[in-house]
Protein backbone atom coordinates (compact mmCIF):
# COMPACT_ATOMS: atom_id res chain seq x y z
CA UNK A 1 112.93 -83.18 -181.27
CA UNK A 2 116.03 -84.34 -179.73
CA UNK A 3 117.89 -82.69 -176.93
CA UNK A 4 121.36 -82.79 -176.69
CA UNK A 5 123.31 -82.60 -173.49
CA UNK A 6 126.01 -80.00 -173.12
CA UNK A 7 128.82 -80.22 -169.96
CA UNK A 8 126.61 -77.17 -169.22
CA UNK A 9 123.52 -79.11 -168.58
CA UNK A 10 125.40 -81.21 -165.80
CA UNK A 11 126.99 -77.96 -164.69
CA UNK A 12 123.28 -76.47 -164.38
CA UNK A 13 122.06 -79.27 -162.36
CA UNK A 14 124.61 -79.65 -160.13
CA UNK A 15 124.44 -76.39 -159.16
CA UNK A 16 121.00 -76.63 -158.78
CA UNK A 17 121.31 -79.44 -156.57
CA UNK A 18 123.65 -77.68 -154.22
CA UNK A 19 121.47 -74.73 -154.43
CA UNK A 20 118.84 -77.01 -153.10
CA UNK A 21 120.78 -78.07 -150.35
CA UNK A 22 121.59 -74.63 -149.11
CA UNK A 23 117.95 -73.74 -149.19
CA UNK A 24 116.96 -76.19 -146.97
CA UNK A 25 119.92 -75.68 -144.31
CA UNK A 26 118.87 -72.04 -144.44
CA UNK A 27 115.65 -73.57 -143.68
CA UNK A 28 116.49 -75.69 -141.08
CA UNK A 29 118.49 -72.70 -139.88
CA UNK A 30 115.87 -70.78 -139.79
CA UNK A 31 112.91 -72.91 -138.04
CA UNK A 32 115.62 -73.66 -134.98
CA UNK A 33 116.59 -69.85 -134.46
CA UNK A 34 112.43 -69.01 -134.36
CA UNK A 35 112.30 -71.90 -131.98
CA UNK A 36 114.82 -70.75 -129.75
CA UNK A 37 112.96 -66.87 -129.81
CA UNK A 38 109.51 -69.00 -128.95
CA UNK A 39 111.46 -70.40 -125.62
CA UNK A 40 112.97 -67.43 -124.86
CA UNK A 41 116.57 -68.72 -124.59
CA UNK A 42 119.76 -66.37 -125.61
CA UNK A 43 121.66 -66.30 -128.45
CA UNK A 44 123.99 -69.23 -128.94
CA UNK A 45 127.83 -68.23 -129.23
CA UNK A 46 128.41 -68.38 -133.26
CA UNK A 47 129.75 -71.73 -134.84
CA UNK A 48 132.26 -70.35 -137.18
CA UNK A 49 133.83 -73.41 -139.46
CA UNK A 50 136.78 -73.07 -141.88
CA UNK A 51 137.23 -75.17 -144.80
CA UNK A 52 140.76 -76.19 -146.04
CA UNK A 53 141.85 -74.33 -148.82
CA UNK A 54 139.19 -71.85 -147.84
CA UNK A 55 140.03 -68.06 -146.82
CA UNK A 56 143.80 -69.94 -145.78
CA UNK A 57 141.51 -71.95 -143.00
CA UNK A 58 140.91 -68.84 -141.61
CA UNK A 59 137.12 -67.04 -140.58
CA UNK A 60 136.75 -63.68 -139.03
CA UNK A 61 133.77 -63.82 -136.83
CA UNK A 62 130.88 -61.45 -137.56
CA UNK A 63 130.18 -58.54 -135.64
């Protein structure tokens, strides 16, 4: 049987892909933020980036 390829298919994995890659910063993420409650140390102040075209470059920091 032959399978044909849509734009869809290399919309799919793309978007898989990135998917992937926000997994494993959540990850990352993650494992740093239980390291830092191991040690004891405070909360670090909030890294808030904006992205041109994004929001008008603009981020409201969460509460």
């Amino acid at each position: 049987m032959t399978q044909h390829h849509t734009p869809d298919d290399a919309l799919q994995a793309d978007l898989e892909r990135l998917n992937d890659q926000f997994e494993a910063e959540d990850r990352e993420d993650r494992r740093a933020d239980a390291e830092r409650r191991r040690k004891g140390l405070p909360e670090p102040e909030r890294d808030i980036r904006a992205y041109d075209g994004f929001a008008d470059g603009g981020a409201a920091p969460r509460t």
